[in-house]
Protein backbone atom coordinates (compact mmCIF):
# COMPACT_ATOMS: atom_id res chain seq x y z
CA UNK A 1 -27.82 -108.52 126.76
CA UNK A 2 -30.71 -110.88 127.76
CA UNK A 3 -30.09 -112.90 130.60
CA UNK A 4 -32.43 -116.58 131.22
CA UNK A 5 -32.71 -116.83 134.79
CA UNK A 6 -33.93 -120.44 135.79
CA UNK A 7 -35.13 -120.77 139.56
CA UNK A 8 -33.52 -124.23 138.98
CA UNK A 9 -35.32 -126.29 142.67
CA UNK A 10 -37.54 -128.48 141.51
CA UNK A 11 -37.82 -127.06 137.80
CA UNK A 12 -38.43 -129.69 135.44
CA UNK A 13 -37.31 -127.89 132.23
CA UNK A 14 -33.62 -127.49 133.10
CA UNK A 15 -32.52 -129.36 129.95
CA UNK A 16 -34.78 -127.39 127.59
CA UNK A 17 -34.06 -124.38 128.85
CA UNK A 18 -30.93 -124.36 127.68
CA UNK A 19 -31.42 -126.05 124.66
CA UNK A 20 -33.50 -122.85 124.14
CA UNK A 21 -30.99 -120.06 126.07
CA UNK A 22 -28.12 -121.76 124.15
CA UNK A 23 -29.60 -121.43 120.42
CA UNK A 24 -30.32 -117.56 121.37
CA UNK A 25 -26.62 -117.62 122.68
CA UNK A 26 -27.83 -116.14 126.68
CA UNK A 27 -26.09 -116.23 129.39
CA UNK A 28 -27.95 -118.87 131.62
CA UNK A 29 -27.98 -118.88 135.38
CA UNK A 30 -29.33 -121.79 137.62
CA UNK A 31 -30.63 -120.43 141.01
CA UNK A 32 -30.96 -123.01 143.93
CA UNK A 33 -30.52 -123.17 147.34
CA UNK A 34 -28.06 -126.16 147.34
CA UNK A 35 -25.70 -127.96 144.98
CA UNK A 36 -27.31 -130.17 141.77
CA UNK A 37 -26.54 -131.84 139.35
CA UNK A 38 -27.18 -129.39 135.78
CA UNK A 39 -26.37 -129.34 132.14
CA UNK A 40 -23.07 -127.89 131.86
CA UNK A 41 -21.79 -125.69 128.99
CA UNK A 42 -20.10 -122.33 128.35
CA UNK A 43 -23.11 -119.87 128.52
CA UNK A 44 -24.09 -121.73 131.81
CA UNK A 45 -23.60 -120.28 135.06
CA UNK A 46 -24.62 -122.34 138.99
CA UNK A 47 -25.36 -120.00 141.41
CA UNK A 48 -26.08 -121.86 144.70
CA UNK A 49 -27.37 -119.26 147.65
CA UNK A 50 -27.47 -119.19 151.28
CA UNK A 51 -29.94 -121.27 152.41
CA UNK A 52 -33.00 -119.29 153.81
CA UNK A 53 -36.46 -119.20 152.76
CA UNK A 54 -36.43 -116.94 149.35
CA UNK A 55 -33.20 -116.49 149.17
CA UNK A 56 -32.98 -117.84 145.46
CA UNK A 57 -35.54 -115.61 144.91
CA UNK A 58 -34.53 -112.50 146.24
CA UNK A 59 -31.16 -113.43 144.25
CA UNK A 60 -33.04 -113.27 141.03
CA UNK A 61 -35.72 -110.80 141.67
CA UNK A 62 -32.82 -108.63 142.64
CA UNK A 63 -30.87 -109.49 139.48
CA UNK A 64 -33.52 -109.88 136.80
CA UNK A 65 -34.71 -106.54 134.50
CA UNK A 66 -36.05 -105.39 131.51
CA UNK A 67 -34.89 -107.74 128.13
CA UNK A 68 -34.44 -110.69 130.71
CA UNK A 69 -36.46 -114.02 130.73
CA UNK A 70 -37.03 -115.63 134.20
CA UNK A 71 -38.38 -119.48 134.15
CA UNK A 72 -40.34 -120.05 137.53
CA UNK A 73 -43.63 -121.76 139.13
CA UNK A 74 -43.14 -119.52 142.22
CA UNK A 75 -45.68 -116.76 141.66
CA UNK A 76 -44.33 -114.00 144.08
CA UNK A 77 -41.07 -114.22 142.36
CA UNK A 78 -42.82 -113.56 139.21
CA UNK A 79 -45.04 -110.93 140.20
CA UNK A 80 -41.39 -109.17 141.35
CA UNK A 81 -39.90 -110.04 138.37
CA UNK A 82 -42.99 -109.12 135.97
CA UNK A 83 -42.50 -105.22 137.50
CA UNK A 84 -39.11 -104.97 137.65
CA UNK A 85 -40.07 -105.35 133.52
CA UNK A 86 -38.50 -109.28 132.79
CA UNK A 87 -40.76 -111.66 130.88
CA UNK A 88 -41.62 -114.40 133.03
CA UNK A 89 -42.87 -118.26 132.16
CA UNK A 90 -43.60 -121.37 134.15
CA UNK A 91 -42.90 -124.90 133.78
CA UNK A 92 -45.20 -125.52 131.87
CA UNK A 93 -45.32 -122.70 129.61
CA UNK A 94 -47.43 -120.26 130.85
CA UNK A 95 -46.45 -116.64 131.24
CA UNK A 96 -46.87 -114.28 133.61
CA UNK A 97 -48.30 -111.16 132.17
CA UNK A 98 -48.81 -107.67 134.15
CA UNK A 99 -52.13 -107.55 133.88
CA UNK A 100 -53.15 -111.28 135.31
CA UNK A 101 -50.17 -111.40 138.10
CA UNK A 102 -52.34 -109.63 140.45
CA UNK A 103 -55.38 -112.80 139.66
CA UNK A 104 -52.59 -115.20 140.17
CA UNK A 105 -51.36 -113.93 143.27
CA UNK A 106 -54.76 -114.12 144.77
CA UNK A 107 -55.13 -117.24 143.44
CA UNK A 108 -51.82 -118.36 144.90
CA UNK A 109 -52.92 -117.04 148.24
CA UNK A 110 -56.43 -118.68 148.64
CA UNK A 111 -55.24 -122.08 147.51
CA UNK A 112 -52.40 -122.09 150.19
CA UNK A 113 -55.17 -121.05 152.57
CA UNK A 114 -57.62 -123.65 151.76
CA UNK A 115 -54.94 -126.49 152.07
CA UNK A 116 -54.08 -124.72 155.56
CA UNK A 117 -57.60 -124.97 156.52
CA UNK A 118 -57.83 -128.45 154.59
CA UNK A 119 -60.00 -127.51 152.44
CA UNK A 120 -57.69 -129.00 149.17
CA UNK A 121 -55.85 -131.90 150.07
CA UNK A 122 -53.96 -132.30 147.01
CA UNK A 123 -51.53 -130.46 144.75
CA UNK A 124 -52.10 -129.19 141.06
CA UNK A 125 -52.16 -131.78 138.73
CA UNK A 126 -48.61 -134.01 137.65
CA UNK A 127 -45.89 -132.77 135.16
CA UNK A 128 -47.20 -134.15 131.31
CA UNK A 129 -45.49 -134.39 127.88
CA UNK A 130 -47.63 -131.72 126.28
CA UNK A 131 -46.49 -129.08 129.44
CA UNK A 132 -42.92 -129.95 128.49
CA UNK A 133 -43.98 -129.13 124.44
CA UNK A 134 -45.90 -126.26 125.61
CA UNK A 135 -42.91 -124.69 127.97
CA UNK A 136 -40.73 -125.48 125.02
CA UNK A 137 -42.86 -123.28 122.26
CA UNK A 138 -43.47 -120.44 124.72
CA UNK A 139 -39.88 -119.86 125.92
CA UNK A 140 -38.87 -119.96 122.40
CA UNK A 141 -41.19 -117.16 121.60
CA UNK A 142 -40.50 -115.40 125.07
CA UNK A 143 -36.82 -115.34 124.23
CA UNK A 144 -37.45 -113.59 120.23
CA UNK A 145 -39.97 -111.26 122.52
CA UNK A 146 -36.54 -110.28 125.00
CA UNK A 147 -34.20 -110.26 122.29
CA UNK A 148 -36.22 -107.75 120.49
CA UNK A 149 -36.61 -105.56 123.47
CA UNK A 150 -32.60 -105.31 123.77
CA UNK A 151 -32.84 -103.78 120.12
């Protein structure tokens, strides 16, 4: 049975993902390093880990397989989750696919690099309306994609 897996610090999309999770009728875990405040409801599970860098992610990378949808911005959580076969999104609605995580990754690495360096001062750009839309439609379609692969 599909599982949504939501790597719940700092995810804006709590509520919608299980507005989603709970139409498909999935079991939903929230994965954070500390106690928050979440949606509540039958299909919905907190799972608050040791505190250590990763940790939430090792919990889900460990956890997450084939047929199961993981919602994350953290790209090395992804890429795990993206071979051990799960379908992965973002925030704001764009999947991770096998054949761009390795792009991604490199991406990830030289941007955290050139901020080291100082090279980028800022972060990506804010949270918007249409990401929110966007990571609605795409975990909606991500979630017929998992349930079909449990068939």
């Amino acid at each position: 049975m599909t599982v949504l897996y939501i790597d719940a610090d700092a995810c804006p999309v709590k509520d919608e993902a299980v507005r989603v999770g709970e139409r498909h009728n999935v079991e939903i875990k929230f994965v954070s390093n500390s106690w928050m405040r979440l949606p509540e409801g039958d299909l919905i599970e907190r799972v608050v880990v040791p505190e250590g860098p990763d940790e939430a992610d090792n919990w889900i990378a460990e956890r997450a397989v084939a047929g199961d949808v993981v919602v994350t911005a953290d790209v090395p959580l992804a890429a795990r989750c993206v071979k051990a076969g799960a379908l992965v999104i973002g925030p704001t609605g764009k999947p991770f696919r096998e054949d761009a995580i390795g792009m991604r990754l490199a991406m990830r690495d030289l941007n955290t690099h050139l901020r080291e360096i100082g090279e980028i001062r800022e972060s990506g750009p804010g949270f918007t309306k249409a990401d929110r839309s966007r990571f609605l439609n795409q975990l909606e379609t991500t979630m017929r994609a998992a349930k079909r692969m449990m068939t």
